[in-house]
Protein backbone atom coordinates (compact mmCIF):
# COMPACT_ATOMS: atom_id res chain seq x y z
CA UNK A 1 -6.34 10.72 12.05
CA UNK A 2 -5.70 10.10 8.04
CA UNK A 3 -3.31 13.02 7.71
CA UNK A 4 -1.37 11.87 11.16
CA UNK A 5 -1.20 8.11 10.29
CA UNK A 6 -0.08 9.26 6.23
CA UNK A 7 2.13 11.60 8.31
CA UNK A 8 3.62 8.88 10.25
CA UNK A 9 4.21 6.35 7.33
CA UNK A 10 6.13 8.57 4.81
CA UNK A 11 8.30 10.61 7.62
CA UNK A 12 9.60 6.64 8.68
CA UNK A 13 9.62 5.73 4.72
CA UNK A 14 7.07 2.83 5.58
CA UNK A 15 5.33 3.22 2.32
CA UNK A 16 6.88 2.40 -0.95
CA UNK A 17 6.57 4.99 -3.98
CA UNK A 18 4.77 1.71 -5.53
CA UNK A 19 1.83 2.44 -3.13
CA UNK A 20 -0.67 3.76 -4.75
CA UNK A 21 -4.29 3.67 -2.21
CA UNK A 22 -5.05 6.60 0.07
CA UNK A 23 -1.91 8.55 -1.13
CA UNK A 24 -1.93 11.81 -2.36
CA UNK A 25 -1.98 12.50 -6.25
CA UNK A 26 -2.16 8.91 -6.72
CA UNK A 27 -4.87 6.45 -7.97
CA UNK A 28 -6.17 3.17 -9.61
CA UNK A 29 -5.62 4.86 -12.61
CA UNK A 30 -1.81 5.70 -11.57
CA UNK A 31 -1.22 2.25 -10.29
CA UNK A 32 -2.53 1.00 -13.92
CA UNK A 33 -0.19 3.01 -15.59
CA UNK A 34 2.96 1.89 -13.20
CA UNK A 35 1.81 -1.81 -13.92
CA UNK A 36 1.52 -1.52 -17.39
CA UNK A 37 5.01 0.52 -17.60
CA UNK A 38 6.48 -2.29 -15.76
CA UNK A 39 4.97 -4.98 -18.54
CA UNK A 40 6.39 -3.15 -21.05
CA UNK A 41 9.89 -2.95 -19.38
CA UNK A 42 9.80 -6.12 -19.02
CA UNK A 43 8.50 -7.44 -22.35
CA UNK A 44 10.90 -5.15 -23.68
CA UNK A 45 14.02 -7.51 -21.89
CA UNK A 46 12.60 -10.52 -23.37
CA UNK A 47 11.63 -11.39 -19.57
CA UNK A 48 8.27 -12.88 -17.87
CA UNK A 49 5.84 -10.27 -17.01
CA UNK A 50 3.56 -11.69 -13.83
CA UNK A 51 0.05 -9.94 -12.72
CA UNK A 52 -1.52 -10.95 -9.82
CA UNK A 53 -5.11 -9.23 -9.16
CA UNK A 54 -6.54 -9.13 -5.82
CA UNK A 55 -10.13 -7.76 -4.93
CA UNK A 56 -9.81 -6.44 -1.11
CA UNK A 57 -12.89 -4.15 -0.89
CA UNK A 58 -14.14 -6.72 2.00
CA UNK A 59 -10.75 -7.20 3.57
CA UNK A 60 -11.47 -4.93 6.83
CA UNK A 61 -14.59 -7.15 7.46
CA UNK A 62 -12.66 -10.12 8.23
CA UNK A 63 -9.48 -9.06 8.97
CA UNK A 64 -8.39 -9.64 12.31
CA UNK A 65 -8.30 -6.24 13.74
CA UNK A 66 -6.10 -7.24 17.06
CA UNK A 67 -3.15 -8.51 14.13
CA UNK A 68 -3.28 -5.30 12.32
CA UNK A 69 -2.79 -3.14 15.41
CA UNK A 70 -0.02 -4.82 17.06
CA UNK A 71 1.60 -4.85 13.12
CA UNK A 72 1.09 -0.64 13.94
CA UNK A 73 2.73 -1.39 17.07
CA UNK A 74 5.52 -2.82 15.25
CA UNK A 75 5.55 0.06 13.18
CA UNK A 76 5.48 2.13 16.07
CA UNK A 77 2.19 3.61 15.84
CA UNK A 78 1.28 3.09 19.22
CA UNK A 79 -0.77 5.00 22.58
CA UNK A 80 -3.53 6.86 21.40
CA UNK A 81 -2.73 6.80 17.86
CA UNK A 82 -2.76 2.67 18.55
CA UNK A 83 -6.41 3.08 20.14
């Protein structure tokens, strides 16, 4: 089901080369280095540099599971792949 849905996502460019979970050859470690890149980008144009952390490791057990399957729906992930 994880190499169908990852399947799905890139071949209809759903997923941004910024994503870093699940993907292939990617990591935290990976998305540390793209953050920190990005600081020092932007430190480097004399701009603001903005981090916002978010812990999510509990997210699926209070998400609401009927919202995230009709957002698949939308995505058209949908009949058995849906269920």
């Amino acid at each position: 089901m994880h190499n169908r849905l990852l399947s799905f996502l890139k071949r209809h460019n759903i997923l941004t080369c910024e994503h870093h979970g699940f993907m292939e050859s990617k990591s935290t470690e990976t998305a540390s280095h793209s953050f920190i890149r990005s600081v020092q980008e932007a430190l480097n144009r004399h701009v603001h540099a903005v981090g916002i952390f978010l812990n999510l490791s509990e997210a699926y057990d209070v998400i609401n599971h009927n919202r995230v399957l009709d957002k698949l729906d939308s995505y058209g992930i949908r009949g058995s792949m849906n269920k």
